[in-house]
N, C-alpha and C. Protein backbone atom coordinates (compact mmCIF):
# COMPACT_ATOMS: atom_id res chain seq x y z
N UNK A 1 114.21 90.24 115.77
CA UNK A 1 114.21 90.04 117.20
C UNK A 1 112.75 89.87 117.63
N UNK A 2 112.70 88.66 118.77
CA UNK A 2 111.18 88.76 118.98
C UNK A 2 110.78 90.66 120.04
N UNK A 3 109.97 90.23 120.82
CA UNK A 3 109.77 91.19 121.27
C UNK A 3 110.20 91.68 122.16
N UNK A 4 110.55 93.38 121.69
CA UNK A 4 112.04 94.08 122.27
C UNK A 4 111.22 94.42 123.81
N UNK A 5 112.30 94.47 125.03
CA UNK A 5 112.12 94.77 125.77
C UNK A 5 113.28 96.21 126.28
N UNK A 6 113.28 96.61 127.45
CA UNK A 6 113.98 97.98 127.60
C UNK A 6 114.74 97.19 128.58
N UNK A 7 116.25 97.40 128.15
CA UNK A 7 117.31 97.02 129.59
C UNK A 7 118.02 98.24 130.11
N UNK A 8 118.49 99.21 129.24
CA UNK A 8 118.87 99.68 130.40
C UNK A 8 118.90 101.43 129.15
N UNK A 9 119.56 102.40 130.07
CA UNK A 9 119.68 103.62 129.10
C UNK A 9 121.63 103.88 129.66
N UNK A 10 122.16 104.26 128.50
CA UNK A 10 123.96 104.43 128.24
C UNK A 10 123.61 105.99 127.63
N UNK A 11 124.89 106.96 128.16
CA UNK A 11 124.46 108.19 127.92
C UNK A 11 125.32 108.61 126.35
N UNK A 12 126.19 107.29 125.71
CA UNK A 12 126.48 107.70 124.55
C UNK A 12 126.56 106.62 123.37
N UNK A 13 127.03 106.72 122.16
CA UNK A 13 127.09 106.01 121.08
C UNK A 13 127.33 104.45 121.13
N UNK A 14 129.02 105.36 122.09
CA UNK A 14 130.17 105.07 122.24
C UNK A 14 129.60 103.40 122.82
N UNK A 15 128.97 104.04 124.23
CA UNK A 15 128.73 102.85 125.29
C UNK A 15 127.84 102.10 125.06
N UNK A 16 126.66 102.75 124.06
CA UNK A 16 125.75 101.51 123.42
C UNK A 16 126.58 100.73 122.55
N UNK A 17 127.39 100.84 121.55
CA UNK A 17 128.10 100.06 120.78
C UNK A 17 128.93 98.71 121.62
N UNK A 18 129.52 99.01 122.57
CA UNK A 18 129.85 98.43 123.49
C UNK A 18 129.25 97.18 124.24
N UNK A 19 128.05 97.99 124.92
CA UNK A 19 127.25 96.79 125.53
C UNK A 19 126.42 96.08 124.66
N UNK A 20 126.48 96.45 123.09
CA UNK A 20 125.59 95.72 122.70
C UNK A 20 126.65 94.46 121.89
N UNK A 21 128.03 94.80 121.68
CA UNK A 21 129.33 93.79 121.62
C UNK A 21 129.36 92.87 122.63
N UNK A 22 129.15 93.23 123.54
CA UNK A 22 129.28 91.86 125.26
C UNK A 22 127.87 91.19 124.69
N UNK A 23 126.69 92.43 124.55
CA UNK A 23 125.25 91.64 124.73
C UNK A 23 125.91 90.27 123.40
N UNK A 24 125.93 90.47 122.44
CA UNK A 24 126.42 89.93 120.91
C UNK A 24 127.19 88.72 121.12
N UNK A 25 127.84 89.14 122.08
CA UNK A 25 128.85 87.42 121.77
C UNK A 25 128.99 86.80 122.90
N UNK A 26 127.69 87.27 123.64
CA UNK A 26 126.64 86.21 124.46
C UNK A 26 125.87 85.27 123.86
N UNK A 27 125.65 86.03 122.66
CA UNK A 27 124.54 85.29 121.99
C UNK A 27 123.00 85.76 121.96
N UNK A 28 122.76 87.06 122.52
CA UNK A 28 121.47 88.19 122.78
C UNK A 28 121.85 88.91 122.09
N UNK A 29 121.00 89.20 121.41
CA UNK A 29 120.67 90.14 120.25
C UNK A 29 120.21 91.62 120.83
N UNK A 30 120.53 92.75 120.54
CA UNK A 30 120.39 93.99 121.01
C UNK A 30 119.94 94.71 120.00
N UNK A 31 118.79 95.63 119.98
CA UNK A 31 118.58 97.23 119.41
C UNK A 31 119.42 98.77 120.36
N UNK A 32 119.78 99.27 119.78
CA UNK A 32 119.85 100.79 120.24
C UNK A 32 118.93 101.78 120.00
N UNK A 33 118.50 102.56 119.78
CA UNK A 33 117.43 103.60 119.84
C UNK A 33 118.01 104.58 120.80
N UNK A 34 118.00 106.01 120.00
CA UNK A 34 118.33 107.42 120.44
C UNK A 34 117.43 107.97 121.36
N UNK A 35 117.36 108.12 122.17
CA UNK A 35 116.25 109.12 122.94
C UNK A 35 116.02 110.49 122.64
N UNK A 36 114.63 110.92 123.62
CA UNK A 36 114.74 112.84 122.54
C UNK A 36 115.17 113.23 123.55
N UNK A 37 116.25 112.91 124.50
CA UNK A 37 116.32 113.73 125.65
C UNK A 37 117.67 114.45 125.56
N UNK A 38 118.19 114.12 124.19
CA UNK A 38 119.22 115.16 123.87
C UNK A 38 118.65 116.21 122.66
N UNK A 39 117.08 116.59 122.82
CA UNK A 39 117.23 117.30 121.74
C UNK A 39 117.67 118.78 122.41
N UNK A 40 117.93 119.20 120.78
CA UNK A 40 118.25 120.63 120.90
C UNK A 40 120.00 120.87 121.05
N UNK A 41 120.32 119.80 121.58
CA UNK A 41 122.15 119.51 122.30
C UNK A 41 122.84 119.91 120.65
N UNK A 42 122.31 119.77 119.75
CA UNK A 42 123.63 119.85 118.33
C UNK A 42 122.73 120.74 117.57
N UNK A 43 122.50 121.80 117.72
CA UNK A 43 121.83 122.85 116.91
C UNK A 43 120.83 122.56 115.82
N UNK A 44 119.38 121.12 116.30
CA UNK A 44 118.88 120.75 115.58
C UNK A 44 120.06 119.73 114.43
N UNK A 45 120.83 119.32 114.79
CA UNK A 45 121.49 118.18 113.65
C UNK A 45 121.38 116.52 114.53
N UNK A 46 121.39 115.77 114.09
CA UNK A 46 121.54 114.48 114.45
C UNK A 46 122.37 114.20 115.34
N UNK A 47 122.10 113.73 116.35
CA UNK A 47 123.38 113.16 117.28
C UNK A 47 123.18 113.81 118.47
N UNK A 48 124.38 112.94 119.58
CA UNK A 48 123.69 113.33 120.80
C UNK A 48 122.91 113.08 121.47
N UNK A 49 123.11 113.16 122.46
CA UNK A 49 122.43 112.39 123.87
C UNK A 49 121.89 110.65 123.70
N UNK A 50 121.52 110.48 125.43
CA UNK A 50 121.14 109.44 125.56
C UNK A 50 120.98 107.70 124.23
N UNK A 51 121.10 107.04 124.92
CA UNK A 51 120.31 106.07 124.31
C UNK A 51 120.18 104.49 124.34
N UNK A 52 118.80 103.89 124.64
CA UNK A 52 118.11 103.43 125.00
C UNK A 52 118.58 101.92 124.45
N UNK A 53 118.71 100.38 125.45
CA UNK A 53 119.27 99.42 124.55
C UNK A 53 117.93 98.07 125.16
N UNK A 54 117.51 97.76 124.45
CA UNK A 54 116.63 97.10 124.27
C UNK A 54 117.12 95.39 124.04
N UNK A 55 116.52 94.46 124.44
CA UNK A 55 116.62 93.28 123.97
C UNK A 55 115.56 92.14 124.33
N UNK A 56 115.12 91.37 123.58
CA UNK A 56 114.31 90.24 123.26
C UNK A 56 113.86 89.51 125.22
N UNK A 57 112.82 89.72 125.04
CA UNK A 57 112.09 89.63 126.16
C UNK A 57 113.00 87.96 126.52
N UNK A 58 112.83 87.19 126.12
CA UNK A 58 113.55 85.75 126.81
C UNK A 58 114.64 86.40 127.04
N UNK A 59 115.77 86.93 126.77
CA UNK A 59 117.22 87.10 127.14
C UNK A 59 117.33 88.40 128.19
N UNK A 60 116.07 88.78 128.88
CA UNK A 60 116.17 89.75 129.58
C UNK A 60 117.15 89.63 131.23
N UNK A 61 116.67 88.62 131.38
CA UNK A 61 117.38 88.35 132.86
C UNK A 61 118.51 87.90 132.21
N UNK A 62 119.01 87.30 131.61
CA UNK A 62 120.51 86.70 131.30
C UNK A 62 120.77 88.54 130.30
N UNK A 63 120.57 89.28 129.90
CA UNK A 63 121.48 90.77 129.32
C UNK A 63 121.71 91.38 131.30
N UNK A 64 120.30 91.04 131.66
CA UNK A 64 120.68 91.85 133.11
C UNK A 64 122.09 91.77 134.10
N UNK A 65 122.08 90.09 133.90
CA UNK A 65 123.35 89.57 134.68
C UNK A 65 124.46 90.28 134.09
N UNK A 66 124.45 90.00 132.96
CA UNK A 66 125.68 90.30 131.93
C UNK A 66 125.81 92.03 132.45
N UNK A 67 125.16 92.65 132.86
CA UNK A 67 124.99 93.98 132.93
C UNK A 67 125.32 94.16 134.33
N UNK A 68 124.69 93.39 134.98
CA UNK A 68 125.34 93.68 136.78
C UNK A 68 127.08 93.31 136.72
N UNK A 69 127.44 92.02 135.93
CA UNK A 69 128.46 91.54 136.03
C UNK A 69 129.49 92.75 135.62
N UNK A 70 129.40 93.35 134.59
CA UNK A 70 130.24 94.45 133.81
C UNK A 70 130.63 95.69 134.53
N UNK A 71 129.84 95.73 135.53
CA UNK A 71 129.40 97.19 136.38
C UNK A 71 128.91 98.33 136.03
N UNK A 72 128.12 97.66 134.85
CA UNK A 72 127.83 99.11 133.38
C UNK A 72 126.62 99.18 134.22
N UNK A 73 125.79 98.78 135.47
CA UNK A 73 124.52 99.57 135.52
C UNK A 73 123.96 100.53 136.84
């Protein structure tokens, strides 16, 4: 991906997997990335909270639409 930009933050797995399926077969390419703002939430184990969905600076305003359109924001 060229260079990632920040679109929006989803408070689970679940919903990043999701928007990054709509972002996908748009044709925008998506990262996810965990935030630390669930640490401590699973007794020091992996998982949990927030996380952060990123995508390629040209497809920023067209993931945005796609994102107003969905009502995910």
């Amino acid at each position: 991906m060229a260079e990632a930009v920040y679109l929006t933050l989803v408070p689970t797995e679940y919903e990043a997997n999701i928007l990054c399926a709509l972002l996908r077969t748009e044709g925008i390419e998506c990262e996810q990335r965990r935030t630390n703002l669930g640490v401590g939430t699973m007794d020091g184990m992996p998982g949990g909270g927030p996380l952060e969905i990123f995508v390629a600076e040209q497809d920023l305003a067209r993931a945005q639409e796609l994102l107003a359109a969905s009502g995910a924001d």
